[in-house]
PDB file of N, CA and C in Angstrom:
ATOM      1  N   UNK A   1      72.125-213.810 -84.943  1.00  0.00           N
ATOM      2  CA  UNK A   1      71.008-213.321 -85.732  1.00  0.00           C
ATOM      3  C   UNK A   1      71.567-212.576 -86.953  1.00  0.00           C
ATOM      4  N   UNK A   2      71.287-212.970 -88.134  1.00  0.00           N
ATOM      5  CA  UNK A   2      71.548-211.804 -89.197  1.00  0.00           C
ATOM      6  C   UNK A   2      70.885-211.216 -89.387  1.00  0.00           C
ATOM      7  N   UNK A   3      71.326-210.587 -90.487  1.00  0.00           N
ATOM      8  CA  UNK A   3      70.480-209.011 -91.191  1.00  0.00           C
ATOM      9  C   UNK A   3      69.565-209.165 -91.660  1.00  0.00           C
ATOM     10  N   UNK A   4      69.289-210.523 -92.598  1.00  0.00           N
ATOM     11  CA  UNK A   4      68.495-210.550 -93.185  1.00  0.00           C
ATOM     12  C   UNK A   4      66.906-211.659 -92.642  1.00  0.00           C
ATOM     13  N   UNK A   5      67.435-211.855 -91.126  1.00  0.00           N
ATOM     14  CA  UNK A   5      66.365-212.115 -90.538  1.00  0.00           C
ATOM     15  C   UNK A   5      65.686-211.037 -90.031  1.00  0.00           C
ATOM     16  N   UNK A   6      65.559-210.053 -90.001  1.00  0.00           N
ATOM     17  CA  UNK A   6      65.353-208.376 -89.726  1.00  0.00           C
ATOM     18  C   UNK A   6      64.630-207.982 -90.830  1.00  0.00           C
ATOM     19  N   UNK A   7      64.622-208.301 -92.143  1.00  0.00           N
ATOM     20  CA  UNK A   7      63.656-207.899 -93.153  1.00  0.00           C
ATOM     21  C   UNK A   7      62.252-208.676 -93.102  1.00  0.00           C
ATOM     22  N   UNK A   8      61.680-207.909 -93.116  1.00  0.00           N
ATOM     23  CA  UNK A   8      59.965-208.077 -93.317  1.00  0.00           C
ATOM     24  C   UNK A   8      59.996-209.079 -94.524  1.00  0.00           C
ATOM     25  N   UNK A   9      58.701-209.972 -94.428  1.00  0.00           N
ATOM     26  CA  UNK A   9      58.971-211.260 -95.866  1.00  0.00           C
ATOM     27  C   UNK A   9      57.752-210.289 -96.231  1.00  0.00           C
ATOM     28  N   UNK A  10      56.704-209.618 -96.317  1.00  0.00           N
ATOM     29  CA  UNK A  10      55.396-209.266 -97.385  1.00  0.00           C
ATOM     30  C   UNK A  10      55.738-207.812 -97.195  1.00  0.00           C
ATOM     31  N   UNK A  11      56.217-207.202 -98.006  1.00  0.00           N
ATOM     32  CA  UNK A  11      56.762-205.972 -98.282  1.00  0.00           C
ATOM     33  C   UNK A  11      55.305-205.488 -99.330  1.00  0.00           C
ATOM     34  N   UNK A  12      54.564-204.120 -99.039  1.00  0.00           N
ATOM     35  CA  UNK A  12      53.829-203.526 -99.849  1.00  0.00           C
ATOM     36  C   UNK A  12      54.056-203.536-101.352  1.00  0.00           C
ATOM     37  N   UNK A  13      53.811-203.908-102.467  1.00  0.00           N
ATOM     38  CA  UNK A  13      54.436-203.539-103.838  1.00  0.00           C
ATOM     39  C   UNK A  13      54.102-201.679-103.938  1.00  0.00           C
ATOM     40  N   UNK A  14      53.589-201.297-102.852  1.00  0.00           N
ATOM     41  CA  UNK A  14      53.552-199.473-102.766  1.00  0.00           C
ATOM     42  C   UNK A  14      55.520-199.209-101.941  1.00  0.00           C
ATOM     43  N   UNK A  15      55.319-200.140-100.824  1.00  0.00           N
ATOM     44  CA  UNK A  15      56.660-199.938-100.354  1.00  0.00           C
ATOM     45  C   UNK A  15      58.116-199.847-101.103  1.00  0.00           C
ATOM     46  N   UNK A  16      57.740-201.211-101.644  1.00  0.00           N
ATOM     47  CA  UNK A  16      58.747-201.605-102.883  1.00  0.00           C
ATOM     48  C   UNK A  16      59.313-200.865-103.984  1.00  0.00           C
ATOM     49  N   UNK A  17      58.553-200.360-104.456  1.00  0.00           N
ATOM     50  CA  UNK A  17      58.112-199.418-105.273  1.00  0.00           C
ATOM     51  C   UNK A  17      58.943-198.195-104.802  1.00  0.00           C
ATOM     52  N   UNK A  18      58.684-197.311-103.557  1.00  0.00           N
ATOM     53  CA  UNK A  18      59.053-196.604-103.161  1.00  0.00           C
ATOM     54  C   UNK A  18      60.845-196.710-102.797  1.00  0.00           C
ATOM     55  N   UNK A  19      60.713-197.943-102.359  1.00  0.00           N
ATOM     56  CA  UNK A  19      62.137-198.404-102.352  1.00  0.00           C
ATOM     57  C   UNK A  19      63.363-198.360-103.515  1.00  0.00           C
ATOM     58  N   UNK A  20      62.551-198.829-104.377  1.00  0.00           N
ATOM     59  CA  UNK A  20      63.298-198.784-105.495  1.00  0.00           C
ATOM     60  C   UNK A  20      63.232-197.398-106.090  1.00  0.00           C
ATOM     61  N   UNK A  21      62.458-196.529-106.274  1.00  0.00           N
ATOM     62  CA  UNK A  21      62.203-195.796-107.128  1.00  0.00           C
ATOM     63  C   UNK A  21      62.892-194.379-106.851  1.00  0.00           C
ATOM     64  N   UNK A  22      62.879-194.245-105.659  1.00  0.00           N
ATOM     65  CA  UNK A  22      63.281-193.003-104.691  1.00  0.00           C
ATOM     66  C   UNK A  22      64.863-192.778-104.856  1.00  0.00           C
ATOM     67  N   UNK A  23      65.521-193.907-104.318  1.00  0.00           N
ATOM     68  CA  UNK A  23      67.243-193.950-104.799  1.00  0.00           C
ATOM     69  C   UNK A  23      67.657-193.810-105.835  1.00  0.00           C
ATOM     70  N   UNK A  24      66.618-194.614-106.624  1.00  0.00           N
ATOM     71  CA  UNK A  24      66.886-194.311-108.266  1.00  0.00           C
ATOM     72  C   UNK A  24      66.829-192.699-108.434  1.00  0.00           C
ATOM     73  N   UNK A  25      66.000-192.420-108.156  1.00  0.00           N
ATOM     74  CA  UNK A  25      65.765-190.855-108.452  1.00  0.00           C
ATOM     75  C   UNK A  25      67.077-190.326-107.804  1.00  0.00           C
ATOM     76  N   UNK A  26      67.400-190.452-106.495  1.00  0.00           N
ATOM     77  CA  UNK A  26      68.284-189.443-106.367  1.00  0.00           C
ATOM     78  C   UNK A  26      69.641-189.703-107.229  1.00  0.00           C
ATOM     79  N   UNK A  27      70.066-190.726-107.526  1.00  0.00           N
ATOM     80  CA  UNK A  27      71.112-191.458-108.235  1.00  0.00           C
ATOM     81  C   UNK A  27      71.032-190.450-109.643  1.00  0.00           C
ATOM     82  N   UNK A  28      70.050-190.512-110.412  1.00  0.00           N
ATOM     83  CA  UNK A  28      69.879-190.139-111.431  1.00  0.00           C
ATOM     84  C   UNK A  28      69.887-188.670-111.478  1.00  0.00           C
ATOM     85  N   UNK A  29      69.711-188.145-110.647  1.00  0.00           N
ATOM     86  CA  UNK A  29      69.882-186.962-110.399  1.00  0.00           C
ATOM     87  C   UNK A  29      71.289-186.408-110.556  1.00  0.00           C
ATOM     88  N   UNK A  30      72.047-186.851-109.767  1.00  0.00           N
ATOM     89  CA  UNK A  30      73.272-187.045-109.249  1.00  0.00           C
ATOM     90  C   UNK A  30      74.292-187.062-110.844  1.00  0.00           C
ATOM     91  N   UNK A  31      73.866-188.377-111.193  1.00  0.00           N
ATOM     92  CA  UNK A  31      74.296-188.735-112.596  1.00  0.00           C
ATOM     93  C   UNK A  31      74.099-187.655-113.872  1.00  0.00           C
ATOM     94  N   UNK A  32      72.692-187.212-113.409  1.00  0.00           N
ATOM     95  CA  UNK A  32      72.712-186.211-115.176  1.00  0.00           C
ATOM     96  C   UNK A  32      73.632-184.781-114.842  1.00  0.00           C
ATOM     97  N   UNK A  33      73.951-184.722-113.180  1.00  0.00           N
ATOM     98  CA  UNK A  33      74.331-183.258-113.051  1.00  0.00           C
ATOM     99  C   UNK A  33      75.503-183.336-113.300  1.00  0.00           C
ATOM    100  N   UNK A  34      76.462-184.689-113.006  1.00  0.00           N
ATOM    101  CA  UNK A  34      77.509-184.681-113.248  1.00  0.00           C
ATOM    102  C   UNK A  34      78.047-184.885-114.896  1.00  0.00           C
ATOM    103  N   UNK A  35      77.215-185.853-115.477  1.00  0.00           N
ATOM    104  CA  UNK A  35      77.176-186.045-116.953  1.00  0.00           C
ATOM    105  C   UNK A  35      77.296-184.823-117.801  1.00  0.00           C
ATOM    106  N   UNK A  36      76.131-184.403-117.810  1.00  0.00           N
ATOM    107  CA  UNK A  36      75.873-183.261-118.659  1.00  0.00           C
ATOM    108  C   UNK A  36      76.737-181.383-117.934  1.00  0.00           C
ATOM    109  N   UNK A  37      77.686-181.923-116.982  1.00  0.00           N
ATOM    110  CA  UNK A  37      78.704-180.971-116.540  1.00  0.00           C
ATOM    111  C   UNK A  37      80.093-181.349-117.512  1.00  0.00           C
ATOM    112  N   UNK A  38      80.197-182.359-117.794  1.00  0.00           N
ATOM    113  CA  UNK A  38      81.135-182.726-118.324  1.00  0.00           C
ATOM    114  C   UNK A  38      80.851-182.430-120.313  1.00  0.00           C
ATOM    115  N   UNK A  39      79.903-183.376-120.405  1.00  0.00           N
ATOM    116  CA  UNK A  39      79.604-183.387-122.124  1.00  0.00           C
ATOM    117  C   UNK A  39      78.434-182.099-122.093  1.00  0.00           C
ATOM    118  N   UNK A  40      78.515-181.594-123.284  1.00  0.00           N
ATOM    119  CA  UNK A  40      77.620-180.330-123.600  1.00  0.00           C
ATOM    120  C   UNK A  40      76.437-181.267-124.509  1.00  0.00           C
ATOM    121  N   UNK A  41      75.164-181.061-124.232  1.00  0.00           N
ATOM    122  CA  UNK A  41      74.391-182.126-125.501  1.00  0.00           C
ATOM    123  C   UNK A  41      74.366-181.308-126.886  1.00  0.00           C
ATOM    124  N   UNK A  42      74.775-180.036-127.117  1.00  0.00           N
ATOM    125  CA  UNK A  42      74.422-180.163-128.670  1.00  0.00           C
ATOM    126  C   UNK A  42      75.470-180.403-129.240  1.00  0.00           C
ATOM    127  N   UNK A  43      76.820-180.994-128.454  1.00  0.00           N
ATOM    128  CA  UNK A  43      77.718-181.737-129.332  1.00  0.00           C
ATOM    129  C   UNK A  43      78.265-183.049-129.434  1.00  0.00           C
ATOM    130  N   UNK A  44      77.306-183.772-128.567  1.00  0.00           N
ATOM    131  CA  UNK A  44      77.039-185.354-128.849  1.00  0.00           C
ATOM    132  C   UNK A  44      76.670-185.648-130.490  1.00  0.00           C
ATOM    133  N   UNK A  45      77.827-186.921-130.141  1.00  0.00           N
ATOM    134  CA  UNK A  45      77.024-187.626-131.606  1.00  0.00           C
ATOM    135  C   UNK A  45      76.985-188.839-131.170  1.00  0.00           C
ATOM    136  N   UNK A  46      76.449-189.387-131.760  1.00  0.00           N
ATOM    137  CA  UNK A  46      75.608-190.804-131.720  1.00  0.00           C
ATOM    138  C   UNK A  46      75.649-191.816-132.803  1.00  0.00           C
ATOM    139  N   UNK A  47      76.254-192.827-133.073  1.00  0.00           N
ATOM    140  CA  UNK A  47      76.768-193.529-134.360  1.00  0.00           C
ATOM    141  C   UNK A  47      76.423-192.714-135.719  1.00  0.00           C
ATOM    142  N   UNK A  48      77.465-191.711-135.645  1.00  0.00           N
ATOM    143  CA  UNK A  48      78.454-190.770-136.637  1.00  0.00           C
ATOM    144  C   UNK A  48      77.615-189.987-136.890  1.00  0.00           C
ATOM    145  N   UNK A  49      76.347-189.551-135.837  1.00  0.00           N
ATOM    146  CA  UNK A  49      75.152-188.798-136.353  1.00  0.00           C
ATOM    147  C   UNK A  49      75.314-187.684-135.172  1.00  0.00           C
ATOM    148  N   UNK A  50      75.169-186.308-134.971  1.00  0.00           N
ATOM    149  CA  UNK A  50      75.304-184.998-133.993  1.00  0.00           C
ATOM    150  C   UNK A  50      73.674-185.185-133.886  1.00  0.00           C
ATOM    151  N   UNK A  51      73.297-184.867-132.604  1.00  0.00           N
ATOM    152  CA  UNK A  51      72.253-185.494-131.743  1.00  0.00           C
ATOM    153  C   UNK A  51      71.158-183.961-132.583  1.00  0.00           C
ATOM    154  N   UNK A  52      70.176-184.243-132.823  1.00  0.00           N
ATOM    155  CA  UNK A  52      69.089-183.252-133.499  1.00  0.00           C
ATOM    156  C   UNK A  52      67.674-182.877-132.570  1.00  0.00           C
ATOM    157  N   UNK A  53      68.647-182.544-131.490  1.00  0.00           N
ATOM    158  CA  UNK A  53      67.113-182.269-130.222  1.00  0.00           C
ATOM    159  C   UNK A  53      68.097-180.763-129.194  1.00  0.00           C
ATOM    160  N   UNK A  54      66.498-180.688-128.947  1.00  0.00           N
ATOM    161  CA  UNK A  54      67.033-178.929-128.331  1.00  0.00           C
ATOM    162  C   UNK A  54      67.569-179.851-126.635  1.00  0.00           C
ATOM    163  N   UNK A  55      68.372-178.687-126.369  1.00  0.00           N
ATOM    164  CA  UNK A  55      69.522-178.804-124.739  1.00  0.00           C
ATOM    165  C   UNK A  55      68.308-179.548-123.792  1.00  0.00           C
ATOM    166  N   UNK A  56      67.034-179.105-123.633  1.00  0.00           N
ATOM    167  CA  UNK A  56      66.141-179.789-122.816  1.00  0.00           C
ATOM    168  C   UNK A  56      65.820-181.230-123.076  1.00  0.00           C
ATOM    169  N   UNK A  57      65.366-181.057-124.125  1.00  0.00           N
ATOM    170  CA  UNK A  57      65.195-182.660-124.327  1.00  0.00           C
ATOM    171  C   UNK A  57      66.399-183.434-124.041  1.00  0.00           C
ATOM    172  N   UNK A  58      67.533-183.229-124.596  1.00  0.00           N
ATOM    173  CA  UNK A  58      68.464-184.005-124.091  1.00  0.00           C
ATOM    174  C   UNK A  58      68.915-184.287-122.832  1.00  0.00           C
ATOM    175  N   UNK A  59      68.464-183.258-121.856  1.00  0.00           N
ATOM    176  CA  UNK A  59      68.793-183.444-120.637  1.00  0.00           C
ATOM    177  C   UNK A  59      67.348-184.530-119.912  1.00  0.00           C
ATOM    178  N   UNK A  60      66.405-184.091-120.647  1.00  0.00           N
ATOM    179  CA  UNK A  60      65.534-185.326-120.064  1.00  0.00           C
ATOM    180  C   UNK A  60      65.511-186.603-120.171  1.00  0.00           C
ATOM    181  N   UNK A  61      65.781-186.780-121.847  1.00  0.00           N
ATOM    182  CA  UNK A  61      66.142-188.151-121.790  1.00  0.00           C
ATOM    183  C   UNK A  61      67.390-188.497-121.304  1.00  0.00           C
ATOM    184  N   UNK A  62      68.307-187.977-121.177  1.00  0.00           N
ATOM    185  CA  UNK A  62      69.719-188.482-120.294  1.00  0.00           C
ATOM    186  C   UNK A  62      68.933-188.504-119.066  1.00  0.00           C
ATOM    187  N   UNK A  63      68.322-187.901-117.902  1.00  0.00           N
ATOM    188  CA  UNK A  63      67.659-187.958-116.952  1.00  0.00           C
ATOM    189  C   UNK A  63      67.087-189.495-117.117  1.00  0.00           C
ATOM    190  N   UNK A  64      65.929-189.559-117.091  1.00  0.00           N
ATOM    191  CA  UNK A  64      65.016-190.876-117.403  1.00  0.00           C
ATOM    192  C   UNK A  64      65.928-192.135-117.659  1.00  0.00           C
ATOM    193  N   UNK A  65      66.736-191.939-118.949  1.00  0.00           N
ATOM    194  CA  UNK A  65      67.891-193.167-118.659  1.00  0.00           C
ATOM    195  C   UNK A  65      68.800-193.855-117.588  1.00  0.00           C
ATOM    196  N   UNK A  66      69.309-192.546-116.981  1.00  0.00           N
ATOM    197  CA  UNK A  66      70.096-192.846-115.550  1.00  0.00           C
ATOM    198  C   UNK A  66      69.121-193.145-114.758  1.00  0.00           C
ATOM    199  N   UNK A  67      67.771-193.051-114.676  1.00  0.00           N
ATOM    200  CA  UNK A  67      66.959-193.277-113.428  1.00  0.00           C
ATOM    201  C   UNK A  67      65.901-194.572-113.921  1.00  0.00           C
ATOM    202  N   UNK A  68      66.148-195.334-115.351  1.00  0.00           N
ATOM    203  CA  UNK A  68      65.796-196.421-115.657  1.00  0.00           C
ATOM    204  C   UNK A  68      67.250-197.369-115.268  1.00  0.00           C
ATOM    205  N   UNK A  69      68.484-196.964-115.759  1.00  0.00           N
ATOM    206  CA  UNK A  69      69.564-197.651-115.191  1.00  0.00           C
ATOM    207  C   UNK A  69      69.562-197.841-113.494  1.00  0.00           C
ATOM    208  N   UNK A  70      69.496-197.136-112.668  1.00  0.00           N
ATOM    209  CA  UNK A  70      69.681-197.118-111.307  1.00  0.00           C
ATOM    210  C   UNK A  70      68.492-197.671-110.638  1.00  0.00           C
ATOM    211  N   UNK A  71      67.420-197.448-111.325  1.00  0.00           N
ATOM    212  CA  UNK A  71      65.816-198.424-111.006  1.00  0.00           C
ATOM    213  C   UNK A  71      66.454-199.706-111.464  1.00  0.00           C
ATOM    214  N   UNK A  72      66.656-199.854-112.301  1.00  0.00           N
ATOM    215  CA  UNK A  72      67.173-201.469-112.181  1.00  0.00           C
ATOM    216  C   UNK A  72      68.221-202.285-111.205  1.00  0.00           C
ATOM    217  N   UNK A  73      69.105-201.579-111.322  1.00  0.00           N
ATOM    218  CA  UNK A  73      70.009-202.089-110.103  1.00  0.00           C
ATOM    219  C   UNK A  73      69.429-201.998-108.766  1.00  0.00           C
ATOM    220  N   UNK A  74      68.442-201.011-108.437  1.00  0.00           N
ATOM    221  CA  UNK A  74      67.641-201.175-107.029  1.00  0.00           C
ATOM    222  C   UNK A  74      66.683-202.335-106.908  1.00  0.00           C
ATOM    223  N   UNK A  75      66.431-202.529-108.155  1.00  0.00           N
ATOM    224  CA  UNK A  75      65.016-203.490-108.291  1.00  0.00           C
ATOM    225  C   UNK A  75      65.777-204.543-107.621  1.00  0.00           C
ATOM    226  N   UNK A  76      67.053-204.893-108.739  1.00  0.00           N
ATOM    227  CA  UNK A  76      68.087-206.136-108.981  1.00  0.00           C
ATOM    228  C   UNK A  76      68.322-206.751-107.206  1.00  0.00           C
ATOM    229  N   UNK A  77      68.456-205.537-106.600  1.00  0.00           N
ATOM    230  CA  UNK A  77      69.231-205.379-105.173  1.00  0.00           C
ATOM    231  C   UNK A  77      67.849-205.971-104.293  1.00  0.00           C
ATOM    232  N   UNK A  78      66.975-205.464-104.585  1.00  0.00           N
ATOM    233  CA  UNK A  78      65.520-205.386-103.695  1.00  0.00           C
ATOM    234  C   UNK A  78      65.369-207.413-104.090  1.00  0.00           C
ATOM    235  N   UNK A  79      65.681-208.175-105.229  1.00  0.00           N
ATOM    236  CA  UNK A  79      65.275-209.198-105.265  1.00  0.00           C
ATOM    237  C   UNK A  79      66.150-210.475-104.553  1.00  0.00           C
ATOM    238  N   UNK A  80      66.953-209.534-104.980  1.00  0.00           N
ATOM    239  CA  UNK A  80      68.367-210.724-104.026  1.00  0.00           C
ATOM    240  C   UNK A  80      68.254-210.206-102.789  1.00  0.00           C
ATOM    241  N   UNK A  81      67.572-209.322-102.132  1.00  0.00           N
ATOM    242  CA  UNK A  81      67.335-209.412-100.410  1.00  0.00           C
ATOM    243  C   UNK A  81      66.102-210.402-100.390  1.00  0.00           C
ATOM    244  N   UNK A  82      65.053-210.732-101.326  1.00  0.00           N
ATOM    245  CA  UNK A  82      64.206-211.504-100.649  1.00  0.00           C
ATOM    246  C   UNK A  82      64.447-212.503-100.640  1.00  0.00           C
ATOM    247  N   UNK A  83      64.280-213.578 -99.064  1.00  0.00           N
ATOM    248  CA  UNK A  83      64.335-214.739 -99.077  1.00  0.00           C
ATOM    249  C   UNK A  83      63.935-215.940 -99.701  1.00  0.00           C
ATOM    250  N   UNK A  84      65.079-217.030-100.310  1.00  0.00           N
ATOM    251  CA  UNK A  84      65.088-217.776-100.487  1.00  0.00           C
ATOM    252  C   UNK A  84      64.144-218.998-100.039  1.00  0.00           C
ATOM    253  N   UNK A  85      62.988-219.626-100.277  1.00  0.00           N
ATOM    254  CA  UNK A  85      62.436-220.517 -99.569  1.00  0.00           C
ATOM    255  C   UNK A  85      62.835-221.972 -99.781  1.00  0.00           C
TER     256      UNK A  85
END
């Protein structure tokens, strides 16, 4: 028996959702604490331009990015588990 006879074939798009979205979050989490431990944002630059947004904003949109990057790779992951017919 494999593993992937063990997955449910009609998964909620609420489940799914949750699936994907939740890891992402913690991932992204994970990612901006370590990111923005390392780089300071008011001394990013950005093609030869020093970034023109206050420390918050930058930490949100670095947030939201890592957790649009890591939502994708969950999504990516969530589609290649569903079966092939």
């Amino acid at each position: 028996m494999s593993n992937s006879e063990n997955l449910p074939e009609n998964i909620s798009l609420k489940t799914r959702l949750m699936v994907v979205l939740w890891p992402a979050f913690l991932v992204a989490c994970l990612a901006t604490g370590v990111f923005f431990s390392l780089f300071d944002p008011l001394e990013m630059i950005v093609l030869d331009e020093r970034l023109q947004l206050h420390a918050l904003g930058a930490y949100t949109i670095g947030f939201l990015l890592f957790w649009l990057l890591a939502a994708m790779s969950s999504l990516l992951t969530s589609l290649l588990l569903q079966k092939v017919d």
